[in-house]
N, C-alpha and C. Protein backbone atom coordinates (compact mmCIF):
# COMPACT_ATOMS: atom_id res chain seq x y z
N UNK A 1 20.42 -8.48 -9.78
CA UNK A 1 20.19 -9.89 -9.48
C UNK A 1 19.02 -10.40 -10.31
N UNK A 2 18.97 -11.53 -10.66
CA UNK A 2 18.04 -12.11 -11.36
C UNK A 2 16.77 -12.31 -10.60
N UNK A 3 15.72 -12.65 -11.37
CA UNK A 3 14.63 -13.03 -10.66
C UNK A 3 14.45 -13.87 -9.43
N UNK A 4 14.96 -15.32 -10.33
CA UNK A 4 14.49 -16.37 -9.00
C UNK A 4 15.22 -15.80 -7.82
N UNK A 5 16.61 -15.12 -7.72
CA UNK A 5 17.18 -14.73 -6.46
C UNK A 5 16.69 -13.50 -5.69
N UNK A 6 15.85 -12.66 -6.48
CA UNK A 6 15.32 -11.67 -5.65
C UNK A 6 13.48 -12.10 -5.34
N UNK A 7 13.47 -13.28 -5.85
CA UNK A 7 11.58 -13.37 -5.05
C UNK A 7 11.27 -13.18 -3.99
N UNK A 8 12.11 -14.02 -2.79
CA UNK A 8 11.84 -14.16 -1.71
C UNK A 8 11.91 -12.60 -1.67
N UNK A 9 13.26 -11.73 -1.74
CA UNK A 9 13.09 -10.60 -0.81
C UNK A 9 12.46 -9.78 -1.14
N UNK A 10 11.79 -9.60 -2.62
CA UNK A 10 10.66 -9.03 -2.94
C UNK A 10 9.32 -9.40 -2.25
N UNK A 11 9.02 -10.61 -2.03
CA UNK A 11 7.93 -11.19 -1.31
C UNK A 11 8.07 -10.73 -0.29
N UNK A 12 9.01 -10.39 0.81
CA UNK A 12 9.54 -10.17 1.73
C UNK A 12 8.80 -8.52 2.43
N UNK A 13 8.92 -8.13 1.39
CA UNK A 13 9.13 -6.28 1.22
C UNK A 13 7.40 -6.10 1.36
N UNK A 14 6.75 -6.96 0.72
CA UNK A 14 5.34 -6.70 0.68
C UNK A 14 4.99 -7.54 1.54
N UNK A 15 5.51 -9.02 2.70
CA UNK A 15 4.99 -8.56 3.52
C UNK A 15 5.11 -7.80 4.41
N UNK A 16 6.13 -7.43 4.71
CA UNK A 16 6.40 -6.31 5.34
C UNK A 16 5.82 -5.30 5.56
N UNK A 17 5.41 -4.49 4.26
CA UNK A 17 4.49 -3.53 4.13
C UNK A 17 3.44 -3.44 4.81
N UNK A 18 2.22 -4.87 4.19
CA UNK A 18 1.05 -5.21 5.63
C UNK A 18 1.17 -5.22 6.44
N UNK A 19 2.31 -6.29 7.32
CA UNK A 19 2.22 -6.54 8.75
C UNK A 19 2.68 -4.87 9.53
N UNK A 20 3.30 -4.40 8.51
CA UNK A 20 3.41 -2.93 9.59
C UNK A 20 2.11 -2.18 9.65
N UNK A 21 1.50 -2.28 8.75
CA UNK A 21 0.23 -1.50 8.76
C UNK A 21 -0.16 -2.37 9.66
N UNK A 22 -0.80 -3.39 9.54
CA UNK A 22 -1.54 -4.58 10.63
C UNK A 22 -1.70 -3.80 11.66
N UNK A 23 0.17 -3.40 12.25
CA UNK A 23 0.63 -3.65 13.74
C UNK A 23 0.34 -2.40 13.93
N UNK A 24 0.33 -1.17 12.86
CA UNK A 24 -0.14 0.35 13.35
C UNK A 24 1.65 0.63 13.68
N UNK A 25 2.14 0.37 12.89
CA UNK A 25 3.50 0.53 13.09
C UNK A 25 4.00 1.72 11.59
N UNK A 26 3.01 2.66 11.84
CA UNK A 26 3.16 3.07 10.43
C UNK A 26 4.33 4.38 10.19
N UNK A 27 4.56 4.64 11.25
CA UNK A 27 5.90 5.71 10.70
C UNK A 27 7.05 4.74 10.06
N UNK A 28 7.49 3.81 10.49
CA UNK A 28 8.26 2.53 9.93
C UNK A 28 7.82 2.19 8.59
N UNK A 29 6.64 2.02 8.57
CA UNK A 29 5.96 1.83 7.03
C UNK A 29 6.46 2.67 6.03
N UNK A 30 6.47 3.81 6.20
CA UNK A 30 7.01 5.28 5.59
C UNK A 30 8.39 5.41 4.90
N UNK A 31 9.39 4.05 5.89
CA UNK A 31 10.61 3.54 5.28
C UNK A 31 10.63 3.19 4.56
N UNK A 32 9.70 2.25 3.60
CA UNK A 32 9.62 1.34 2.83
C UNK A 32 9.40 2.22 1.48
N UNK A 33 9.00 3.72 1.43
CA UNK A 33 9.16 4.23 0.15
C UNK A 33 10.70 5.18 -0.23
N UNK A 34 11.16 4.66 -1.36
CA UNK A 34 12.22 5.82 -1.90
C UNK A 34 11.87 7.31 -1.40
N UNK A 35 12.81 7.93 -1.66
CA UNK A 35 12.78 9.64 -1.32
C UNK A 35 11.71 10.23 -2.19
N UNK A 36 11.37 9.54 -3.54
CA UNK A 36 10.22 10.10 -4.86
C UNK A 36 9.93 9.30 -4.79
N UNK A 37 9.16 8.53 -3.98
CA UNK A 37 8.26 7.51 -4.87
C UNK A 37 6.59 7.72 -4.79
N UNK A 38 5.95 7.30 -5.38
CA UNK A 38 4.71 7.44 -5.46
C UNK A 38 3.35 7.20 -4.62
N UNK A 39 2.17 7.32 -4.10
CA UNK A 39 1.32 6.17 -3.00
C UNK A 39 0.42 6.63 -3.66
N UNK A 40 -0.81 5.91 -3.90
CA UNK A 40 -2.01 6.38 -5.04
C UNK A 40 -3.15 4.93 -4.41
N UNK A 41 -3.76 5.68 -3.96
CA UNK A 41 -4.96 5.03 -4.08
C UNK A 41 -6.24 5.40 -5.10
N UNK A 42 -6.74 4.20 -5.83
CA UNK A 42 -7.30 4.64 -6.97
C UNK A 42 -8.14 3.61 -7.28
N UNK A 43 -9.58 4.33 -7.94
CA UNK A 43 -10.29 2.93 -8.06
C UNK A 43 -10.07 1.92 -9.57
N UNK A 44 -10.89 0.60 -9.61
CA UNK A 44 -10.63 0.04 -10.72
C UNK A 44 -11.21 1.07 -12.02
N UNK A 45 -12.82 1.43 -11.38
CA UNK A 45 -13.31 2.35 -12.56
C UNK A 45 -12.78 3.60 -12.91
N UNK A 46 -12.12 4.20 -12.38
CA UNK A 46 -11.55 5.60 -12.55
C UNK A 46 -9.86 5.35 -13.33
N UNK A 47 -9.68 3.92 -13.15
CA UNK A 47 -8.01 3.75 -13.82
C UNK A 47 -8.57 3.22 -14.81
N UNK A 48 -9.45 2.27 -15.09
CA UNK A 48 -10.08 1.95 -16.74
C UNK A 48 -10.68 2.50 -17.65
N UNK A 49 -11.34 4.10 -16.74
CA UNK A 49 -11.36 4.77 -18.29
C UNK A 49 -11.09 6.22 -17.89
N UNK A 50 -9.57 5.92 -17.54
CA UNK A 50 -8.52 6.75 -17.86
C UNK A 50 -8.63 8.10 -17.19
N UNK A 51 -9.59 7.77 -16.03
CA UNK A 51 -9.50 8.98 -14.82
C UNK A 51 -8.15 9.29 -14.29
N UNK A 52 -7.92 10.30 -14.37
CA UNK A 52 -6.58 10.14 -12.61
C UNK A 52 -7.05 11.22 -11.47
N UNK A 53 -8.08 10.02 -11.15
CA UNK A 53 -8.81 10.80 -9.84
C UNK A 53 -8.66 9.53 -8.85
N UNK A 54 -7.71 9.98 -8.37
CA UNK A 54 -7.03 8.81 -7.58
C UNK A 54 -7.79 9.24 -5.75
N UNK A 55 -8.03 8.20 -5.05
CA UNK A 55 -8.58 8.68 -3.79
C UNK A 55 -7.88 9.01 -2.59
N UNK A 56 -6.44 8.98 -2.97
CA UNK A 56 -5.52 9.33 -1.97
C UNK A 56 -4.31 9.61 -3.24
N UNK A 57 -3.59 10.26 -2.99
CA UNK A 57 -2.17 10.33 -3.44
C UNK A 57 -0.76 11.61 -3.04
N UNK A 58 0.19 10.79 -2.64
CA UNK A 58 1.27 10.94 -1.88
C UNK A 58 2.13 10.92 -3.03
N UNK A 59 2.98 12.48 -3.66
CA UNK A 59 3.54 12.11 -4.30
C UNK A 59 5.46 12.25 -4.23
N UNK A 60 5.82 12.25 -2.81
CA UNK A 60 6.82 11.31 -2.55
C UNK A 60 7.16 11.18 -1.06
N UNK A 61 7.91 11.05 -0.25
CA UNK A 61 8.29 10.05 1.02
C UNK A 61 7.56 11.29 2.03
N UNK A 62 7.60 12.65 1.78
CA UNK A 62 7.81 13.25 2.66
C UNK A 62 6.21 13.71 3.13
N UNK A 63 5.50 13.31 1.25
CA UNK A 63 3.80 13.60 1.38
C UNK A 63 3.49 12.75 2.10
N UNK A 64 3.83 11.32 1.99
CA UNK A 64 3.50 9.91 2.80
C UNK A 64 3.83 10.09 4.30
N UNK A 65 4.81 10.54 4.62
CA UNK A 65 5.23 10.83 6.29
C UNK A 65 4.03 12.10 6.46
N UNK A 66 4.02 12.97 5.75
CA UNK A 66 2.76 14.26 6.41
C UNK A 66 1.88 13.51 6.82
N UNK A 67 0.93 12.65 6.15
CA UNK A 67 -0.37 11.86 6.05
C UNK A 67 -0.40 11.26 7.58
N UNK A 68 0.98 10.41 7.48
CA UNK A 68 0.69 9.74 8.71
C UNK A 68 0.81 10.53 10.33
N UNK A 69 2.04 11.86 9.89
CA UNK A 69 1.80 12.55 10.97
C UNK A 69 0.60 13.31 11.37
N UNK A 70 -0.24 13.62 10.31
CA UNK A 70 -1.88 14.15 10.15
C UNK A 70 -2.32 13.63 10.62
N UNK A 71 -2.61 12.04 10.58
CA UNK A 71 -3.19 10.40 11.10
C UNK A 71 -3.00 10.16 12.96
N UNK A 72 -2.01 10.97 12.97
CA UNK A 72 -1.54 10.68 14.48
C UNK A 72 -1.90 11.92 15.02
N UNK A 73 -1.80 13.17 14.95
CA UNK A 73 -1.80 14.51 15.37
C UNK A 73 -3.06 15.18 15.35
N UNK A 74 -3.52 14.93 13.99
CA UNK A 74 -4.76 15.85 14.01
C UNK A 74 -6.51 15.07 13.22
N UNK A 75 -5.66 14.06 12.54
CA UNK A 75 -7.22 13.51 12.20
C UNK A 75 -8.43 13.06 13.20
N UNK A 76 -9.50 13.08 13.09
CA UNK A 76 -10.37 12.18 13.74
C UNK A 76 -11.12 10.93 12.85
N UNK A 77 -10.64 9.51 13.80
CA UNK A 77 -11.74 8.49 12.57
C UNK A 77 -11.54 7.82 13.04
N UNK A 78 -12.03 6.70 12.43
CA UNK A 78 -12.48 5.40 13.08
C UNK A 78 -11.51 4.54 13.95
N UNK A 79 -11.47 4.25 15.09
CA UNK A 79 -10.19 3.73 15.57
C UNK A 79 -10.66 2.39 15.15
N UNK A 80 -9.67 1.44 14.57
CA UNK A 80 -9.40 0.07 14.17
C UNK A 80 -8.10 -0.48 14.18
N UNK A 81 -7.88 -2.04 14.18
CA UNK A 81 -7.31 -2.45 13.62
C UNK A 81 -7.09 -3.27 11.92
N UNK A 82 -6.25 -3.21 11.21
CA UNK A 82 -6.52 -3.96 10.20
C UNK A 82 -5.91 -4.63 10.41
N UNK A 83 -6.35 -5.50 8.44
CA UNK A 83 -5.84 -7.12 8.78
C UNK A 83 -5.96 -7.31 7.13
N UNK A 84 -4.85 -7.47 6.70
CA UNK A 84 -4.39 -7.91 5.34
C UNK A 84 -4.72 -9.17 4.67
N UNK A 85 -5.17 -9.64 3.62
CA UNK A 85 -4.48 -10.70 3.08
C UNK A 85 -4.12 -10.76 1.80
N UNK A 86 -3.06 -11.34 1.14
CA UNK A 86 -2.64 -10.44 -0.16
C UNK A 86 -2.34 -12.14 -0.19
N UNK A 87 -2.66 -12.23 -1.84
CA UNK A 87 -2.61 -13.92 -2.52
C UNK A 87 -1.81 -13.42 -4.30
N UNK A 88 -1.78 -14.24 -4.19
CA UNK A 88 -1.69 -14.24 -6.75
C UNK A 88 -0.25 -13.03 -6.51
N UNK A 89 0.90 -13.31 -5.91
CA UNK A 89 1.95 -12.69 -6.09
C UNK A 89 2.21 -13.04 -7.29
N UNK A 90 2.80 -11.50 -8.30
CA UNK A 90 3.94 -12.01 -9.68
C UNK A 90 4.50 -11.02 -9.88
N UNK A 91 5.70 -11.39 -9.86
CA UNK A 91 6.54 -10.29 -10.22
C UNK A 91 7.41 -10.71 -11.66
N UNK A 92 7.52 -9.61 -11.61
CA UNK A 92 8.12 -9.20 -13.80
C UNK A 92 9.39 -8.13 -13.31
N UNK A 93 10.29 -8.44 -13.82
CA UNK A 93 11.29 -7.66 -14.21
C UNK A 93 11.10 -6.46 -15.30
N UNK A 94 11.79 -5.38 -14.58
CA UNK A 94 11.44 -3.95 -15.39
C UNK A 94 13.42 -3.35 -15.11
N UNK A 95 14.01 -3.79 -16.14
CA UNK A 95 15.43 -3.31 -16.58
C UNK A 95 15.66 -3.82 -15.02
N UNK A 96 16.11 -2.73 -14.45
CA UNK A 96 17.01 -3.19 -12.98
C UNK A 96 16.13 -3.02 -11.77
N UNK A 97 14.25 -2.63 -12.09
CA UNK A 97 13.63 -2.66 -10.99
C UNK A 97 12.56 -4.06 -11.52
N UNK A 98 11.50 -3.80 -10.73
CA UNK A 98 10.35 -5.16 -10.60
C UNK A 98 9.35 -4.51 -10.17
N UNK A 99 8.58 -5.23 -11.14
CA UNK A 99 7.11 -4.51 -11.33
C UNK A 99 6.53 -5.84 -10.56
N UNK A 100 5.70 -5.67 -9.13
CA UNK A 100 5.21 -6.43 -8.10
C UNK A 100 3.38 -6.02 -8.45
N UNK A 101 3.21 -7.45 -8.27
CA UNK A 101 1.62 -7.50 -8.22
C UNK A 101 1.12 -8.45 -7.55
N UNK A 102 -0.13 -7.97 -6.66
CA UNK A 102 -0.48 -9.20 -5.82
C UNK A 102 -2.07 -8.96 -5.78
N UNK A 103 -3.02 -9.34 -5.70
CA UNK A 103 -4.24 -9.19 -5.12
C UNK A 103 -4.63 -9.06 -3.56
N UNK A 104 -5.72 -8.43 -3.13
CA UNK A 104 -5.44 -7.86 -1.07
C UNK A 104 -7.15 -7.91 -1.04
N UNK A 105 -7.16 -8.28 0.43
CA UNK A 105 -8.52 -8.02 1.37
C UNK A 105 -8.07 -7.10 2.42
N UNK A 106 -8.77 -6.49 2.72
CA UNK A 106 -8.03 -5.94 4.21
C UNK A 106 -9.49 -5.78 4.82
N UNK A 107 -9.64 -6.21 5.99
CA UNK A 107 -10.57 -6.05 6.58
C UNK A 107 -10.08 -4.97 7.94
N UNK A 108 -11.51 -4.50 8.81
CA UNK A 108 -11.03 -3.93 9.87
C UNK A 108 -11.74 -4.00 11.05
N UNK A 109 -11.11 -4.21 12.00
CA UNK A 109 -12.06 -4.32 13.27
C UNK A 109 -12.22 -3.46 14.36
N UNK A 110 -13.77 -3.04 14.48
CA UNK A 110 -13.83 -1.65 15.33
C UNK A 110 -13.12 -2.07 16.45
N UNK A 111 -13.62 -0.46 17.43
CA UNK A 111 -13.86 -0.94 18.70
C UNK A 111 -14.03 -1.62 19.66
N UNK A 112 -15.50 -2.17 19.27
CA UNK A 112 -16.45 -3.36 19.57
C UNK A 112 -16.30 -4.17 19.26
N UNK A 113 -15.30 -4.78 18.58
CA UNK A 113 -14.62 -6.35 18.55
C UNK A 113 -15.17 -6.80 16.96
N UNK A 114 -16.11 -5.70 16.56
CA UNK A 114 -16.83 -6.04 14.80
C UNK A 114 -15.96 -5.65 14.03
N UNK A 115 -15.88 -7.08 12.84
CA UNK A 115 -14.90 -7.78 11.55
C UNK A 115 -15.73 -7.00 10.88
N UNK A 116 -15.32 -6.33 9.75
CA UNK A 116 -16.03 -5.77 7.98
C UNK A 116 -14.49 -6.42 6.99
N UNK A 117 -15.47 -6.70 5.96
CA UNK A 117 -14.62 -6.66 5.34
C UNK A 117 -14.26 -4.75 4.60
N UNK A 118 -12.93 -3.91 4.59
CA UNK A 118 -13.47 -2.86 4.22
C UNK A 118 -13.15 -2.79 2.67
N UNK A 119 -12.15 -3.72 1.98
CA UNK A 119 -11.62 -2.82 0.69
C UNK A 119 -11.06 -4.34 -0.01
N UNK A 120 -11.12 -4.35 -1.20
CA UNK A 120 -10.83 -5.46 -2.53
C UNK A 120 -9.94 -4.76 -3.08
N UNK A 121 -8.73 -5.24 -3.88
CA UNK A 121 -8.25 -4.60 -4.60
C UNK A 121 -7.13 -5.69 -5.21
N UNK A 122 -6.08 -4.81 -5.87
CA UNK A 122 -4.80 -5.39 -6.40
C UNK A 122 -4.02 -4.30 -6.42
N UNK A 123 -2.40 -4.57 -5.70
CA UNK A 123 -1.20 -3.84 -5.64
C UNK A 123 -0.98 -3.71 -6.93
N UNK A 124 -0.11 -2.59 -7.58
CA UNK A 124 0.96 -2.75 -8.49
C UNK A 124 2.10 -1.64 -8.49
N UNK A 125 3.24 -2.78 -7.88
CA UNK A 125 4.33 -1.53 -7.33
C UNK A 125 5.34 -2.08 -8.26
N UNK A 126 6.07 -0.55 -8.00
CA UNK A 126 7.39 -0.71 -9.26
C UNK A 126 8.40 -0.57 -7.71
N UNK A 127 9.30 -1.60 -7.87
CA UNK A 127 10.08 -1.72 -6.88
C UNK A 127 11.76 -1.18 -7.62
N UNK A 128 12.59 -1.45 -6.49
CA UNK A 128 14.17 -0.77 -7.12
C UNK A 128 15.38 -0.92 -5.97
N UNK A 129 16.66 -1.05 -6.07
CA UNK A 129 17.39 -1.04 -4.74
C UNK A 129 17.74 0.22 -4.94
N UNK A 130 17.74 0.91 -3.63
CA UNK A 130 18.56 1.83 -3.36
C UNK A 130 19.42 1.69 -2.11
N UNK A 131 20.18 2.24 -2.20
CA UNK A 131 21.84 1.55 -1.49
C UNK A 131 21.81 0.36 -0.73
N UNK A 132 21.57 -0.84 -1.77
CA UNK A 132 21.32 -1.71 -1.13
C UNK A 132 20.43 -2.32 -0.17
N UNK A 133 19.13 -1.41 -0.41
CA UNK A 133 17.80 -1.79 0.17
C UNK A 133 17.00 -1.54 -1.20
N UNK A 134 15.38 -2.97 -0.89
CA UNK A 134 14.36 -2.62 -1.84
C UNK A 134 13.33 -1.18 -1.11
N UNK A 135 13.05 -1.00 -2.26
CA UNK A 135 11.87 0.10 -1.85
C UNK A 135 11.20 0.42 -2.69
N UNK A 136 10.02 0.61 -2.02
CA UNK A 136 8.73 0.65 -3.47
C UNK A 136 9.11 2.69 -3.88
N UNK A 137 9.16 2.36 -5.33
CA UNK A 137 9.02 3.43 -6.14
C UNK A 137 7.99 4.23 -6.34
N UNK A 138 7.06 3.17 -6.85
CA UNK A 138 5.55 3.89 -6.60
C UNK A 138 4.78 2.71 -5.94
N UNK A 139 3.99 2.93 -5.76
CA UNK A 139 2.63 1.71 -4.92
C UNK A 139 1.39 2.21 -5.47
N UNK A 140 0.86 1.80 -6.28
CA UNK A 140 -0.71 1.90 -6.68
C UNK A 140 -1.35 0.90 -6.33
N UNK A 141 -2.52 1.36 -5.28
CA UNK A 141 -3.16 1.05 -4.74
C UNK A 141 -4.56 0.60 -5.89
N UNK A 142 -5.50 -0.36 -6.29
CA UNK A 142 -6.05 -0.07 -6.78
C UNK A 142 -7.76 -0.83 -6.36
N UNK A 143 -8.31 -0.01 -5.41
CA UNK A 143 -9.64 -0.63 -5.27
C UNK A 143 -10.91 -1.39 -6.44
N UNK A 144 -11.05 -1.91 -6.15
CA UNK A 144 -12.06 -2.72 -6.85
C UNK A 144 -13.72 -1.69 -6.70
N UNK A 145 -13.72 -1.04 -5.84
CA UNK A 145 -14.91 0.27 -5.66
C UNK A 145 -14.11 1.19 -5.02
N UNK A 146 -14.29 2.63 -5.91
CA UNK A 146 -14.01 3.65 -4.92
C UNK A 146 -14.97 4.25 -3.47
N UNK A 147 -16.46 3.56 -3.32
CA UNK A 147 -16.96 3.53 -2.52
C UNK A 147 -16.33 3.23 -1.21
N UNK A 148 -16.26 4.31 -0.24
CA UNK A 148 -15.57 3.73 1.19
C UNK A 148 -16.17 4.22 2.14
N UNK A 149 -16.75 2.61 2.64
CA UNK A 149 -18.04 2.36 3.85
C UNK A 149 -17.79 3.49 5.34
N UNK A 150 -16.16 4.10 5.25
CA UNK A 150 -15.84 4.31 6.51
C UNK A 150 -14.64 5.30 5.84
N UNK A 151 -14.14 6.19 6.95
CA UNK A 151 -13.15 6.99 6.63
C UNK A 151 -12.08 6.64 6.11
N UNK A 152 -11.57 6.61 5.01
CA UNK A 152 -9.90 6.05 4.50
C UNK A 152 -9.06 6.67 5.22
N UNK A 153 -9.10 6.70 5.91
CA UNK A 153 -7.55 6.87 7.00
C UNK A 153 -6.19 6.55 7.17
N UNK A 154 -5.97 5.09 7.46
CA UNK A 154 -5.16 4.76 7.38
C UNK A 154 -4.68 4.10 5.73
N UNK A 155 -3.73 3.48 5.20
CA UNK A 155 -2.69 3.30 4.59
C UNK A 155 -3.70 1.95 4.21
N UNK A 156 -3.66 1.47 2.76
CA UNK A 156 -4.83 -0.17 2.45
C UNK A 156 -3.28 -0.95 2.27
C-alpha cells in the first residue's frame, strides 16, 4: 500500500505502543514486535560516534518477552507509572516496509504522586506487515543522555 493509505495505521501502531506501556499493559506490548525483530535502547552519544553500546537490547520477540517476564517475576525497582508524549511523526517508505520516526518525553510518576521528567529521545523503527498485521522490525530507542536518574526498567 502506498503511503498516504498506510499513515494513519502506522500512526496507529505507535500509538499503540505508548498507551500500552502507559497502561503497564506490557505483555500485549510484546505483540507489537515480529518473531526477529530488534529493541535497542541507545544513547545519542554512543550512536554518533559509532558505539554499539546500546543500554538495553532485545534481540528478538522472545528476548523482549524474557525482559518483561524478569520485570514482573524477579526485578526490583521503582514502582511508577509512565506517560508518553511523542510529536514530529515521519514516515519514509523502505521497499515494502517504513522507516517510522517520531520524537518522545516520557515522564514518570512515583509512588508519592511525584512527576520527573525521566528520558528525551527520538524513535526510529523499521516497520513491515506480517500476515496482515504491522509490526515493528526493529525499534531503536534513542536517548538524548545515556544518563538514567532511576532504574531503566520498564520499556521508554
Amino acid at each position: 500500500m502506498a503511503l498516504p493509505e498506510r499513515y494513519e495505521a502506522l500512526e496507529a501502531l505507535l500509538e499503540t505502543y505508548t498507551r500500552l506501556i502507559d497502561d503497564d499493559q506490557l505483555e500485549a506490548w510484546v505483540d507489537l514486535f515480529a518473531e526477529h525483530a530488534r529493541y535497542e535502547i541507545i544513547s545519542r552519544e554512543n550512536l554518533s560516534q559509532g558505539f554499539a553500546l546500546p543500554l538495553m537490547l532485545c534481540e528478538n520477540r522472545n528476548m523482549i518477552s524474557d525482559r518483561i517476564m524478569s520485570l514482573r517475576k524477579a526485578n526490583i525497582y521503582n514502582i511508577h507509572t509512565d506517560r508518553h508524549i511523542v510529536s514530529q511523526i515521519r514516515i519514509v517508505p523502505e521497499g515494502a516496509q517504513w522507516r517510522l520516526g517520531a520524537n518522545f518525553a516520557l515522564y514518570q510518576t512515583d509512588q508519592t504522586g511525584r512527576s520527573a521528567l525521566f528520558s528525551v529521545g527520538r524513535y526510529d523503527d523499521l516497520i513491515g506487515e506480517i500476515n496482515g498485521e504491522l509490526r515493528f522490525i526493529s525499534k531503536r530507542v534513542i536517548v538524548d543522555t545515556g544518563a538514567v536518574v532511576s532504574l531503566l526498567a520498564t520499556p521508554i
